[in-house]
C-alpha atoms as a PDB file:
ATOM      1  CA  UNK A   1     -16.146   6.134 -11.072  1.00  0.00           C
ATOM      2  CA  UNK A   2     -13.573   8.347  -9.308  1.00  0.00           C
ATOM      3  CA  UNK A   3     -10.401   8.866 -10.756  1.00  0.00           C
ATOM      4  CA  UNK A   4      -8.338   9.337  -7.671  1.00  0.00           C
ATOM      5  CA  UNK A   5      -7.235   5.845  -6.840  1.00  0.00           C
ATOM      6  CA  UNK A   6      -6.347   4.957 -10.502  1.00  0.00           C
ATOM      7  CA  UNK A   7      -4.789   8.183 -11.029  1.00  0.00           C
ATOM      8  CA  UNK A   8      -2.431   7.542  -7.654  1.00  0.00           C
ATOM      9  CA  UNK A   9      -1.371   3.729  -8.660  1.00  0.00           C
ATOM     10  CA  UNK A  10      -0.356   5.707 -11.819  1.00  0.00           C
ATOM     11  CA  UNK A  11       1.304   7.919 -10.165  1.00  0.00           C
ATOM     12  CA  UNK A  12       3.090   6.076  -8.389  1.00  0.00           C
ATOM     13  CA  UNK A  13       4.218   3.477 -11.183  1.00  0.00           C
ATOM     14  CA  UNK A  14       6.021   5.815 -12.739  1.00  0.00           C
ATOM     15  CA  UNK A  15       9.165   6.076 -11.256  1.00  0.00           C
ATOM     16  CA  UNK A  16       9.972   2.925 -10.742  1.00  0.00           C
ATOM     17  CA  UNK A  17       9.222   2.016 -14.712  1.00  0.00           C
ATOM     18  CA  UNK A  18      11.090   5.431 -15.516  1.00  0.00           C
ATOM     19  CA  UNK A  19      14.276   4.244 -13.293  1.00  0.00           C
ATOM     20  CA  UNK A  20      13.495   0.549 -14.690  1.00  0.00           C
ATOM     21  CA  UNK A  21      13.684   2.124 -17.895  1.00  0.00           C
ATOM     22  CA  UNK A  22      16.715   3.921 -17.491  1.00  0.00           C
ATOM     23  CA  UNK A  23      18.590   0.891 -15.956  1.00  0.00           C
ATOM     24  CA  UNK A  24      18.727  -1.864 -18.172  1.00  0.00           C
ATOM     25  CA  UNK A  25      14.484  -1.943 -18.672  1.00  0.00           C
ATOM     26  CA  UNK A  26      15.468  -0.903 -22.746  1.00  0.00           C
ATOM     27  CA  UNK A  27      13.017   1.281 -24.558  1.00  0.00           C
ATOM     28  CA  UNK A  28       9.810  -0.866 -24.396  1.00  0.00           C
ATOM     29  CA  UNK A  29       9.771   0.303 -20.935  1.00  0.00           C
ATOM     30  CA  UNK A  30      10.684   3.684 -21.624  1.00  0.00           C
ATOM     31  CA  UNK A  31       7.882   3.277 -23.691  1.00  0.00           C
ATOM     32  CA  UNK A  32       5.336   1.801 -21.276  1.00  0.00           C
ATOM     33  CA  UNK A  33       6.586   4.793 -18.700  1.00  0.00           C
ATOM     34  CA  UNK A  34       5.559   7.529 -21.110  1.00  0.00           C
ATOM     35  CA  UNK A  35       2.198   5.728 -21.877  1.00  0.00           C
ATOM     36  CA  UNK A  36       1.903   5.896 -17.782  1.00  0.00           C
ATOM     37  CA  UNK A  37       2.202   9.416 -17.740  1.00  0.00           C
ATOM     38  CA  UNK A  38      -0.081  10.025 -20.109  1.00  0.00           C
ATOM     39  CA  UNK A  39      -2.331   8.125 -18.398  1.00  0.00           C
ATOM     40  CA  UNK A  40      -2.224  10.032 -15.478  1.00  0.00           C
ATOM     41  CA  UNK A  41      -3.240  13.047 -17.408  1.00  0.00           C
ATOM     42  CA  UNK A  42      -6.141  11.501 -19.188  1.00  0.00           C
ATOM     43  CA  UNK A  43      -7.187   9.611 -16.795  1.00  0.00           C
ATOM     44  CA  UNK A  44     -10.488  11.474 -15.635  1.00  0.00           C
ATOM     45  CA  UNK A  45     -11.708  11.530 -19.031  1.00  0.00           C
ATOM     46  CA  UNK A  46     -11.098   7.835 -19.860  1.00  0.00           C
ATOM     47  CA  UNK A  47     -12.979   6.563 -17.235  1.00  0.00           C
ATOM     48  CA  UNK A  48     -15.794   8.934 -17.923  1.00  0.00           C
ATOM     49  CA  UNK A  49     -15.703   7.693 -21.403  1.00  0.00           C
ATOM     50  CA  UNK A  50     -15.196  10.997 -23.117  1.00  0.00           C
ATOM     51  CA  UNK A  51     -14.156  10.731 -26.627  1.00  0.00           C
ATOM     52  CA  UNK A  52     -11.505  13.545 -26.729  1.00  0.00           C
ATOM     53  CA  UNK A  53      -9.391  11.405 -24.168  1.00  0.00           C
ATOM     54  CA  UNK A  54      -9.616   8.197 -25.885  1.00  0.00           C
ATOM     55  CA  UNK A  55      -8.899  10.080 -28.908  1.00  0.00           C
ATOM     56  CA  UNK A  56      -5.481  11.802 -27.079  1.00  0.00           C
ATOM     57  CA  UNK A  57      -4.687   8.253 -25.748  1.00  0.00           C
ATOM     58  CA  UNK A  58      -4.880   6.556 -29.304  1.00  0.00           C
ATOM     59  CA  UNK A  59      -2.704   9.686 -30.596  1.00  0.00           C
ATOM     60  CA  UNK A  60      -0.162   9.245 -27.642  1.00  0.00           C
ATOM     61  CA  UNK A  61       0.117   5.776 -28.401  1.00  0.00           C
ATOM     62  CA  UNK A  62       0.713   6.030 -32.292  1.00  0.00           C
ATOM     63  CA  UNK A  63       3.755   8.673 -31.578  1.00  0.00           C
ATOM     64  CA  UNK A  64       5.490   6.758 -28.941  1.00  0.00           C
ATOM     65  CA  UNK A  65       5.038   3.361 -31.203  1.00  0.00           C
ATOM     66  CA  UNK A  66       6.875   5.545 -34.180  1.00  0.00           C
ATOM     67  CA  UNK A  67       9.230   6.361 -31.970  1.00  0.00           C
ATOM     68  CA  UNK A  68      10.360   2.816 -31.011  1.00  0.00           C
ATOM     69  CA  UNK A  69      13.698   2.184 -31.697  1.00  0.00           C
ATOM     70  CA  UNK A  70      15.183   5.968 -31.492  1.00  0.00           C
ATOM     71  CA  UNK A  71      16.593   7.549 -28.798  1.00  0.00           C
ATOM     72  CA  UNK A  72      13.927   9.817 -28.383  1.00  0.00           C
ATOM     73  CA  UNK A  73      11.754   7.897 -25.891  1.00  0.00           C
ATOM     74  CA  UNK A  74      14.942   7.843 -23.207  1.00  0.00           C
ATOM     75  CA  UNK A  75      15.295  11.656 -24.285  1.00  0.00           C
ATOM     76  CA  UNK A  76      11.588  12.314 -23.251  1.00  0.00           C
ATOM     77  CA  UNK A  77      11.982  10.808 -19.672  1.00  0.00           C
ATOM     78  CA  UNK A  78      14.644  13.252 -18.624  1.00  0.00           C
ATOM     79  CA  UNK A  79      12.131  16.032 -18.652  1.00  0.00           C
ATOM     80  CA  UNK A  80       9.069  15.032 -16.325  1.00  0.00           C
ATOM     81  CA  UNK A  81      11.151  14.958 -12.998  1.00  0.00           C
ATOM     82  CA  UNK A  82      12.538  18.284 -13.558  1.00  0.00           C
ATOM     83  CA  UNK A  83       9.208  19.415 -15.068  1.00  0.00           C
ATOM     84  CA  UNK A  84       7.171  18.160 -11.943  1.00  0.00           C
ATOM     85  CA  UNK A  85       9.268  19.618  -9.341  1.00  0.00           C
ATOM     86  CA  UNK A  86       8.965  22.873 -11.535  1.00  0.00           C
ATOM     87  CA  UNK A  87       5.673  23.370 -11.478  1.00  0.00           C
ATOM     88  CA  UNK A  88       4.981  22.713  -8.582  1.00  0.00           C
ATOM     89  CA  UNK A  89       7.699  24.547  -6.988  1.00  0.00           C
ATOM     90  CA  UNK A  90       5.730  27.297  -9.288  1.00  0.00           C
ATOM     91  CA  UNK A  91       2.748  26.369  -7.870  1.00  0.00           C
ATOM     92  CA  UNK A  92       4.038  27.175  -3.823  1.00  0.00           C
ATOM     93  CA  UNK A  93       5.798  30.549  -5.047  1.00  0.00           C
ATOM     94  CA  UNK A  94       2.947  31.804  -6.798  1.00  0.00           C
ATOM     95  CA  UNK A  95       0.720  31.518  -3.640  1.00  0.00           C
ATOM     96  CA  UNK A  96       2.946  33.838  -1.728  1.00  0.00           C
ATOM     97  CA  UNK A  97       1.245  36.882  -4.015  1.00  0.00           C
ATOM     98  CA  UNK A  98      -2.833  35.314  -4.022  1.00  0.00           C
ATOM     99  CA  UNK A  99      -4.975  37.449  -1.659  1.00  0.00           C
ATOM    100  CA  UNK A 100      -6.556  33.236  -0.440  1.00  0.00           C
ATOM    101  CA  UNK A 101      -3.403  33.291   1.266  1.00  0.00           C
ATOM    102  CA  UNK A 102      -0.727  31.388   1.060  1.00  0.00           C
ATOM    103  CA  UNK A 103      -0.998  27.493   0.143  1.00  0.00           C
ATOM    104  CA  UNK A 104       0.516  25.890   3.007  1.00  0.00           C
ATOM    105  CA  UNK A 105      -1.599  28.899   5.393  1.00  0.00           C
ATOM    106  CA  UNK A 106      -5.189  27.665   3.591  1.00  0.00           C
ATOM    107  CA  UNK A 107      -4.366  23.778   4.101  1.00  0.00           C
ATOM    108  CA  UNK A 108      -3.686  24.811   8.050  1.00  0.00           C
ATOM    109  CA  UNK A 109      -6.472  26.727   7.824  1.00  0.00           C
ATOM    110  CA  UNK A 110      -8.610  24.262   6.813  1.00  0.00           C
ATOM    111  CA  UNK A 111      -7.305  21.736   9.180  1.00  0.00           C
ATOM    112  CA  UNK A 112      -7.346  24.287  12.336  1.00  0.00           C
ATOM    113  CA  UNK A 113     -10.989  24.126  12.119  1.00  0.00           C
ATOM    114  CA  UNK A 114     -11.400  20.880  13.720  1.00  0.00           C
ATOM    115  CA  UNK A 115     -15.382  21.558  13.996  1.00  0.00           C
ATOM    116  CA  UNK A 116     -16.125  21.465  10.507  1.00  0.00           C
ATOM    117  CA  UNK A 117     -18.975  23.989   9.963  1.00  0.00           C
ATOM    118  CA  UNK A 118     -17.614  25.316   7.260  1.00  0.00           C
ATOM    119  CA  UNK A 119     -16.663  23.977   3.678  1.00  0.00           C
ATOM    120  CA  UNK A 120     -12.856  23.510   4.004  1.00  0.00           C
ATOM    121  CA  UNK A 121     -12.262  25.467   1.078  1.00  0.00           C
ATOM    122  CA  UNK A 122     -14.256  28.514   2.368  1.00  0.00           C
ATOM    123  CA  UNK A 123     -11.817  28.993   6.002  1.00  0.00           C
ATOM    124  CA  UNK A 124      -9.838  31.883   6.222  1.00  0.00           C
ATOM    125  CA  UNK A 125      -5.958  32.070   6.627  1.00  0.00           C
ATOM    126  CA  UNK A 126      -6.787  35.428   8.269  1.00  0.00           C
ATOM    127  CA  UNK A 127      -8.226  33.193  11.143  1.00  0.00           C
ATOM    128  CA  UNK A 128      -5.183  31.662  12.404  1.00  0.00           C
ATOM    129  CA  UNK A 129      -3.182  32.553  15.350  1.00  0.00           C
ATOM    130  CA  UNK A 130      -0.466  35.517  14.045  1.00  0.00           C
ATOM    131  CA  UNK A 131       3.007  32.970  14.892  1.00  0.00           C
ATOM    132  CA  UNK A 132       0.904  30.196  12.677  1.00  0.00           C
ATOM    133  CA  UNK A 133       0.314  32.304   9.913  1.00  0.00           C
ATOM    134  CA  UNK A 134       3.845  33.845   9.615  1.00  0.00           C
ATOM    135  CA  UNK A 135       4.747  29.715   9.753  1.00  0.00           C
ATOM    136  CA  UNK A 136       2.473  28.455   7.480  1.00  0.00           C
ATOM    137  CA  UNK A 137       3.896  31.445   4.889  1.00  0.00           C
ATOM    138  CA  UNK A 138       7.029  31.000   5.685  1.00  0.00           C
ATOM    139  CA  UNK A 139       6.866  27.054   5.433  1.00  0.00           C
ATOM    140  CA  UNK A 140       5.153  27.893   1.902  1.00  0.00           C
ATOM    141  CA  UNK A 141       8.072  29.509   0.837  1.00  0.00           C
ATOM    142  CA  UNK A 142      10.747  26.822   2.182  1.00  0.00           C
ATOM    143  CA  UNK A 143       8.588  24.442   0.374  1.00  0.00           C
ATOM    144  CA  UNK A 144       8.865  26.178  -3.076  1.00  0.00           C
ATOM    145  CA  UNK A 145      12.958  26.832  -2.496  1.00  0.00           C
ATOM    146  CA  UNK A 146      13.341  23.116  -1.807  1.00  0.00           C
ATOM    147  CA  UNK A 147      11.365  21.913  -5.317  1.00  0.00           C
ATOM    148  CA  UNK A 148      13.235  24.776  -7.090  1.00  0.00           C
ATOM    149  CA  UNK A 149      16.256  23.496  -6.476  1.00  0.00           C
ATOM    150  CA  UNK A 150      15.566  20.104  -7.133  1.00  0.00           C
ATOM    151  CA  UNK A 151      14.161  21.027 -10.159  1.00  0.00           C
ATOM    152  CA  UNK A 152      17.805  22.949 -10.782  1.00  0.00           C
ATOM    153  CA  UNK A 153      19.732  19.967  -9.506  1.00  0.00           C
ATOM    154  CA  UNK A 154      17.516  17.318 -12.452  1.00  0.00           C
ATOM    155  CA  UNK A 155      17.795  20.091 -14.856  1.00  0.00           C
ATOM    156  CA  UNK A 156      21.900  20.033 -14.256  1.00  0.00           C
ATOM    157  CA  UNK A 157      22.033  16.271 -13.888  1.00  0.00           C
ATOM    158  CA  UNK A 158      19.918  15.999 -17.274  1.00  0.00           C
ATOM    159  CA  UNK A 159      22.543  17.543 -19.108  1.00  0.00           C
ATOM    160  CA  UNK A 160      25.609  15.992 -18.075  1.00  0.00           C
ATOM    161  CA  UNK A 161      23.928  11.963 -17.953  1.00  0.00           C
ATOM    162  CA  UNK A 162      25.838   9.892 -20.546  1.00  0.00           C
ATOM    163  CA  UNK A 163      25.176   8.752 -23.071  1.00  0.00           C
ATOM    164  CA  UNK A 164      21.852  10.501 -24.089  1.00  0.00           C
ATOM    165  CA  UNK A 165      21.815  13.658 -21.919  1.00  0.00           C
ATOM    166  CA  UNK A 166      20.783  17.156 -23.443  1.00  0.00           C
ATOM    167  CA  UNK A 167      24.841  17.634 -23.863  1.00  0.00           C
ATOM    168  CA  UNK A 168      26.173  14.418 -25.231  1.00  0.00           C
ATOM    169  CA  UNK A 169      23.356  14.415 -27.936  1.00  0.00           C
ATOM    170  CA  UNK A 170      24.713  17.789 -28.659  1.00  0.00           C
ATOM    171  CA  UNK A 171      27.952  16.689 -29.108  1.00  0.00           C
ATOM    172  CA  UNK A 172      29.059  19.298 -26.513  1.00  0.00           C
ATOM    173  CA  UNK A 173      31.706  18.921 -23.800  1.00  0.00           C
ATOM    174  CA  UNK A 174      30.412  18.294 -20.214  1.00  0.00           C
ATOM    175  CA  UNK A 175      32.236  19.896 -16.908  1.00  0.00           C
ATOM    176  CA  UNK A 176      31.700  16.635 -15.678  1.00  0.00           C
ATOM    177  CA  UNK A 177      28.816  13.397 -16.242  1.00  0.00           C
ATOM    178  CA  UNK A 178      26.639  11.107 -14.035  1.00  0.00           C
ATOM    179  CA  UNK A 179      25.461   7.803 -15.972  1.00  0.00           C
ATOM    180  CA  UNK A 180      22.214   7.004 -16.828  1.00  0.00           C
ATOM    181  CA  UNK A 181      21.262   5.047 -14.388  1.00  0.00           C
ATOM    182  CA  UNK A 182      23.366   7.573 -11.465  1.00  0.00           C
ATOM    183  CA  UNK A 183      20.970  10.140 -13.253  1.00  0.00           C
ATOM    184  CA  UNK A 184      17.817   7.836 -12.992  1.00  0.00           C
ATOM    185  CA  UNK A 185      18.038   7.344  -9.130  1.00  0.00           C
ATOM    186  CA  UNK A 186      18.013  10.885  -8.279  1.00  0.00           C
ATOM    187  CA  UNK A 187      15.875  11.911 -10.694  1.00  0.00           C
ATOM    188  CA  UNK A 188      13.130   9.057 -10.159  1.00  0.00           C
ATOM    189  CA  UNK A 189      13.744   7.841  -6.789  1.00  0.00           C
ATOM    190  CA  UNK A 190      15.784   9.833  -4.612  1.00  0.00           C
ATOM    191  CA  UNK A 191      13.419  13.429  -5.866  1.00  0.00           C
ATOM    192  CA  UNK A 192      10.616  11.679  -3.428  1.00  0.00           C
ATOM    193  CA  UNK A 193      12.987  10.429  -0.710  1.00  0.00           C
ATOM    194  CA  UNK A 194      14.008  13.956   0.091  1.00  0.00           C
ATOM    195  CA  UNK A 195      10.294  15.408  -0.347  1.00  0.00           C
ATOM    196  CA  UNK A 196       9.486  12.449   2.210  1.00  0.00           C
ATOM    197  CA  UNK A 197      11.764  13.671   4.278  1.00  0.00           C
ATOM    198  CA  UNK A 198      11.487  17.206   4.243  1.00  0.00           C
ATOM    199  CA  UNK A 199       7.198  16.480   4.935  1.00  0.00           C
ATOM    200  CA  UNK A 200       8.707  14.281   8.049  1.00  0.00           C
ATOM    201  CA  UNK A 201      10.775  16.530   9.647  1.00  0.00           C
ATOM    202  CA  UNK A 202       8.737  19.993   8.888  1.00  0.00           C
ATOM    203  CA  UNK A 203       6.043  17.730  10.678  1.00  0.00           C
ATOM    204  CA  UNK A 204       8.096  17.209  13.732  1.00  0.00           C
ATOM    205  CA  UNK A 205       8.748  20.968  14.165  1.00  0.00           C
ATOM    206  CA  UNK A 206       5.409  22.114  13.540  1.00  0.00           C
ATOM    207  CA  UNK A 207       4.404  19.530  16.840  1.00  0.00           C
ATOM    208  CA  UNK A 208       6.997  21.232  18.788  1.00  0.00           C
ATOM    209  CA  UNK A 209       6.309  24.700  17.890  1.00  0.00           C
ATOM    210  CA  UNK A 210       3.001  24.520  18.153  1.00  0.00           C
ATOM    211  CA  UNK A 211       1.729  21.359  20.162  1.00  0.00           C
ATOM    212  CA  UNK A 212      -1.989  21.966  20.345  1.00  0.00           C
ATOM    213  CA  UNK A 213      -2.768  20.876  17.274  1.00  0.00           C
ATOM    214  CA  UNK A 214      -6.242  19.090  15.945  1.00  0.00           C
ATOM    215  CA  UNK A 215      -4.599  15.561  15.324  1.00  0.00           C
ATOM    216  CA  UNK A 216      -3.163  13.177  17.581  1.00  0.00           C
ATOM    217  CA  UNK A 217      -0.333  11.469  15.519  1.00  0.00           C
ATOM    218  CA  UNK A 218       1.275  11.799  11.516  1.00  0.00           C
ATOM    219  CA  UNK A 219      -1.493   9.316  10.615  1.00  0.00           C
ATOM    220  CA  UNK A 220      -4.529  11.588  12.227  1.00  0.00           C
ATOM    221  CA  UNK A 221      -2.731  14.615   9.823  1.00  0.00           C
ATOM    222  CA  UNK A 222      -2.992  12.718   6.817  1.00  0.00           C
ATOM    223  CA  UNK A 223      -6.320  11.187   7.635  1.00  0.00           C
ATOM    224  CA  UNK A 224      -7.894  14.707   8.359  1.00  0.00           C
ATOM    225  CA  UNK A 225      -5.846  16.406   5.048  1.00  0.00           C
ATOM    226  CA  UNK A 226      -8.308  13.732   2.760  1.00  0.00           C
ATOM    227  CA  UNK A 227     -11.038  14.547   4.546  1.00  0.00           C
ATOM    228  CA  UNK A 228     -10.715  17.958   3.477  1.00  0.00           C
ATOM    229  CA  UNK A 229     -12.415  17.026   0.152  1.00  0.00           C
ATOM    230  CA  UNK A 230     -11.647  16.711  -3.293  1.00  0.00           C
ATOM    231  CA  UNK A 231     -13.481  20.160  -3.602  1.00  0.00           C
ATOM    232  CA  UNK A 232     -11.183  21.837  -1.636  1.00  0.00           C
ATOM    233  CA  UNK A 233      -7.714  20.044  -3.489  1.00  0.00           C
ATOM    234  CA  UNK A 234      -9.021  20.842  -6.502  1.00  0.00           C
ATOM    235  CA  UNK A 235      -9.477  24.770  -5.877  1.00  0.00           C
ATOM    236  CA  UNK A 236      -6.265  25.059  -3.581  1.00  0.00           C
ATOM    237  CA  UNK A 237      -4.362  25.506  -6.622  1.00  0.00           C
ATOM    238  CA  UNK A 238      -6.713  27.102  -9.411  1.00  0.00           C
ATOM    239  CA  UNK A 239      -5.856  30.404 -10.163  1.00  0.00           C
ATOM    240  CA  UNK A 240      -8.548  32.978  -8.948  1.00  0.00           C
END
């Protein structure tokens, strides 16, 4: 059974039981949000019935049950959104410098070659027209400053929430505080509004810089980027 699907719903429970969590849900759901998480890591394994993730699930589970009733499970959900936008903010940097090519160039790259004879994950950056390639690199790196700083901006926003941020636990002074739940809908909610955005409107340009494109329309793009294979998501960001 694939993983994908479940994986996604997982995915995309999360920050709504995070934010639920974090605004009057109380720690069972903080709970139930870190047990999502690791979900979404495991997932793969579960499903293909491999005892080292059922083993890692039944750990997870007997850590976060100790730590009902402490602080620690609100603690623990002020790190993923400023881990995830992190690493992959990491992730688009570190492309810049891999002789593939950079990650936003090999997706176009894939896509550019409408015809298909090739395994997507075996077309060239090289290939594309110069002004697309200088894009695509240059749309890499816009794409890693925006996650960086919204991984700086959940870092910052981390430490000055009240009352369990990284300072207030600390018992140090804060140049100024966001509540919980102030902290909660930036963190879990607003994060993906602006990456939605940013997708939208760096979608818009690319159809007016460069009109002849293989798709007809936003859904055509998305349809054609999962057609591209699991084979080829899957390599796009292993290290080579």
């Amino acid at each position: 059974m694939s993983s994908l699907l479940p994986r996604l719903l997982l995915a995309l429970a999360y920050p709504w039981l995070a934010h639920w969590a974090s605004h009057g849900g109380g720690d069972g759901i903080a709970l139930l949000a870190l047990l999502d998480l690791v979900l979404v890591v495991l997932i793969d394994g579960l499903l293909r019935l491999r005892f080292p993730a059922w083993l890692a699930l039944a750990g997870s589970a007997a850590v976060l049950a100790v730590l009902h009733g402490s602080v620690w499970p609100r603690v623990l959900l002020l790190a993923p959104p400023m881990l995830f936008t992190g690493l992959v903010a990491w992730w688009f940097a570190r492309s810049l410098g891999d002789p593939r090519g950079a990650l936003i160039s090999r997706i176009v790259a894939a896509l550019e070659d409408a015809s298909g004879d090739s395994p997507a994950e075996d077309r060239k950056p090289a290939a594309l027209a110069p002004d697309l390639l200088r894009y695509t690199r240059g749309l890499t790196l816009a794409w890693a400053l925006v996650l960086a700083g919204l991984c700086l901006a959940n870092g910052v926003l981390a430490l000055v929430a009240v009352p369990d941020g990284a300072l207030a636990l600390l018992g140090l002074p804060a140049p100024f505080t966001v509540t919980r739940a102030q902290w909660s809908l930036f963190a879990n909610l607003l994060n993906y509004g602006f990456v939605g955005l940013f997708f939208i409107a760096e979608y818009r340009l690319r159809l007016h810089l460069f009109p002849r494109r293989p798709y007809r329309s936003f859904v055509g793009f998305l349809g054609m980027m999962g057609r591209l294979g699991p084979e080829f998501w899957r390599g796009l960001f292993a290290r080579r």
